[in-house]
C-alpha atoms as a PDB file:
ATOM      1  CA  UNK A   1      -2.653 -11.689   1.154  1.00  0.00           C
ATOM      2  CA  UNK A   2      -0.092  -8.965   0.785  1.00  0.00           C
ATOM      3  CA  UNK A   3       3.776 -10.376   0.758  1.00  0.00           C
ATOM      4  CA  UNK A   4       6.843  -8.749   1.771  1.00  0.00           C
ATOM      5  CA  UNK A   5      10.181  -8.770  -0.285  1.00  0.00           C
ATOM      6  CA  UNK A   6      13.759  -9.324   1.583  1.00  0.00           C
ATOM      7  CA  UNK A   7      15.162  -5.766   1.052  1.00  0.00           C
ATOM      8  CA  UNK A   8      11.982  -3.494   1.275  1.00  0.00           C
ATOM      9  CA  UNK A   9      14.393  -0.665   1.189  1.00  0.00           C
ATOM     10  CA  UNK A  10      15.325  -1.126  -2.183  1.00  0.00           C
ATOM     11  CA  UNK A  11      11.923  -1.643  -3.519  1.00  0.00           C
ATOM     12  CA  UNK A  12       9.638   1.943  -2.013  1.00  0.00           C
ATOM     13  CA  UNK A  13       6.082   0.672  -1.202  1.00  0.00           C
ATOM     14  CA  UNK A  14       4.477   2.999  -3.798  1.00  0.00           C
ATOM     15  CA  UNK A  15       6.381   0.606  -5.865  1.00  0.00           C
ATOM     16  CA  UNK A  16       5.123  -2.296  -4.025  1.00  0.00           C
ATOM     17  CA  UNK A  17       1.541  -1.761  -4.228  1.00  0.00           C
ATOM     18  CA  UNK A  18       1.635  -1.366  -7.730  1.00  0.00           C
ATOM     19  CA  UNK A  19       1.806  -5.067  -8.056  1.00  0.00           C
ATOM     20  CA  UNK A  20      -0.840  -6.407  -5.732  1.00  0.00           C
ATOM     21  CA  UNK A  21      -4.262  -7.061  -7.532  1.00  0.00           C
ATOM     22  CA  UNK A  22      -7.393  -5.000  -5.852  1.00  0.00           C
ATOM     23  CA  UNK A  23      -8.545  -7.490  -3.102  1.00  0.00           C
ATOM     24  CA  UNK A  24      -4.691  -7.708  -2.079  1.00  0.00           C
ATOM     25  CA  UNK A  25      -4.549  -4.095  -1.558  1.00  0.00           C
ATOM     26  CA  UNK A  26      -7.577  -3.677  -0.029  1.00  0.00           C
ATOM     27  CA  UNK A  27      -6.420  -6.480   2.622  1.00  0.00           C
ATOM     28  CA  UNK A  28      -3.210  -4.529   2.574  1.00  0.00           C
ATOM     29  CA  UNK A  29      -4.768  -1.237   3.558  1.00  0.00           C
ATOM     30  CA  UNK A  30      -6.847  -3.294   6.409  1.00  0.00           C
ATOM     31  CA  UNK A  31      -3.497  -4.632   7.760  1.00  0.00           C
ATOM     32  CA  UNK A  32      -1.948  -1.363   7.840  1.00  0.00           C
ATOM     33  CA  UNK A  33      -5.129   0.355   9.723  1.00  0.00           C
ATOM     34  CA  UNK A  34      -4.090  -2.003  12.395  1.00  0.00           C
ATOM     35  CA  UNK A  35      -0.123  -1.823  12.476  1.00  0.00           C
ATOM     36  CA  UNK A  36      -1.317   1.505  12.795  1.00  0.00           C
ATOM     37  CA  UNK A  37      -2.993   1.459  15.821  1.00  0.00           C
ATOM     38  CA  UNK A  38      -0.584  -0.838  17.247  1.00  0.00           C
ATOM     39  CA  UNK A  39       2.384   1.785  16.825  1.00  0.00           C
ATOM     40  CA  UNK A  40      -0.057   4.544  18.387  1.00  0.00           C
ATOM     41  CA  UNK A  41      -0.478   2.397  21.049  1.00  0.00           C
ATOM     42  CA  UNK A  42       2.977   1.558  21.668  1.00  0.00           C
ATOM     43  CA  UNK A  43       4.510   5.476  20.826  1.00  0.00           C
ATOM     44  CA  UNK A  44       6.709   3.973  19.173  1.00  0.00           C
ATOM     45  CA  UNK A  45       8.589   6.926  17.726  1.00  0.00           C
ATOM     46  CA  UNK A  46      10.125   6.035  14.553  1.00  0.00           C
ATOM     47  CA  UNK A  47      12.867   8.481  12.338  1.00  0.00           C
ATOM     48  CA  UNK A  48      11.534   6.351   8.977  1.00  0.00           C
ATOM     49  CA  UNK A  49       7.131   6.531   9.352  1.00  0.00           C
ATOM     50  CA  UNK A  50       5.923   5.342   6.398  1.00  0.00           C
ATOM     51  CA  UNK A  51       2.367   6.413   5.371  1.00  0.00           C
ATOM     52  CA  UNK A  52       0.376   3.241   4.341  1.00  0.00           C
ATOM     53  CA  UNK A  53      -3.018   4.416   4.238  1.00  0.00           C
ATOM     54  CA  UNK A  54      -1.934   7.646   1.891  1.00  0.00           C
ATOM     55  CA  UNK A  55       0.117   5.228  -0.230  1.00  0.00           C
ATOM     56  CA  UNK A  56      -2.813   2.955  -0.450  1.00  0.00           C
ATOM     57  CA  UNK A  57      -5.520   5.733  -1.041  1.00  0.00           C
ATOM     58  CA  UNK A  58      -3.341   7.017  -3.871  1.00  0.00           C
ATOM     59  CA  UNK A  59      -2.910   3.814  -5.773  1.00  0.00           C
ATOM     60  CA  UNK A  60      -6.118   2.678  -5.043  1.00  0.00           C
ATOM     61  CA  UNK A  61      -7.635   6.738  -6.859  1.00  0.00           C
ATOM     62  CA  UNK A  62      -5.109   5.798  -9.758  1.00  0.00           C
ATOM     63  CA  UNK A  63      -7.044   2.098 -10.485  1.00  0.00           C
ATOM     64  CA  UNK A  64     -10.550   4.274  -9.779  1.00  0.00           C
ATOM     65  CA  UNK A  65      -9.611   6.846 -12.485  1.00  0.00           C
ATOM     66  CA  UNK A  66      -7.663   4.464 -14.773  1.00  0.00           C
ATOM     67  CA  UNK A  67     -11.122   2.658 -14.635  1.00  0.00           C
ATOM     68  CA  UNK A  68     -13.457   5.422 -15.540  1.00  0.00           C
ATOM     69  CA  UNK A  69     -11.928   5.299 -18.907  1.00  0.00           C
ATOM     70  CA  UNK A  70     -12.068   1.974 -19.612  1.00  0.00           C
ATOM     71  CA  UNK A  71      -8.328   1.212 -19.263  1.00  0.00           C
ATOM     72  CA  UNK A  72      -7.049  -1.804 -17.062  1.00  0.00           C
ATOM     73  CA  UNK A  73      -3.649  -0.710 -15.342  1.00  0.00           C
ATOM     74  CA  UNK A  74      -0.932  -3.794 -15.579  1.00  0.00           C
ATOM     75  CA  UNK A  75       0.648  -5.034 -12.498  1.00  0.00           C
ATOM     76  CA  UNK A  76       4.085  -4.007 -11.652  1.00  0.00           C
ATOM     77  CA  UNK A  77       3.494  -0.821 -14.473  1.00  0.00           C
END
């Protein structure tokens, strides 16, 4: 399950995801497809949106390609 830190602000997400393991940011990327439907829902307008599922998608092609070679990325890199 993903975790949250006390001062998010300080610590971007991109930064964030780096350290959850594969299933984490999987279940991270599920939880955001729903916070994401919630703040549709709601119109919630927002001067800060941040872009989970891009975030996610990137990290998640960095592991993929990291992987095609045969390197495992470390956590937190």
């Amino acid at each position: 399950m993903a975790y949250f830190l006390r001062h998010p602000d300080n610590y971007p997400l991109e930064e964030q995801v780096k350290s959850l393991g594969d299933e984490e940011l999987l279940d991270f990327w599920e939880e955001s497809q729903f916070l994401e439907i919630y703040i549709e829902d709601e119109q919630v307008v927002s001067n800060k949106v941040v872009k989970y599922e891009e975030v996610i998608l990137k990290e998640l092609h960095i592991r993929n390609y990291a992987k095609s070679f045969g390197q495992q990325l470390a956590a937190g890199r």
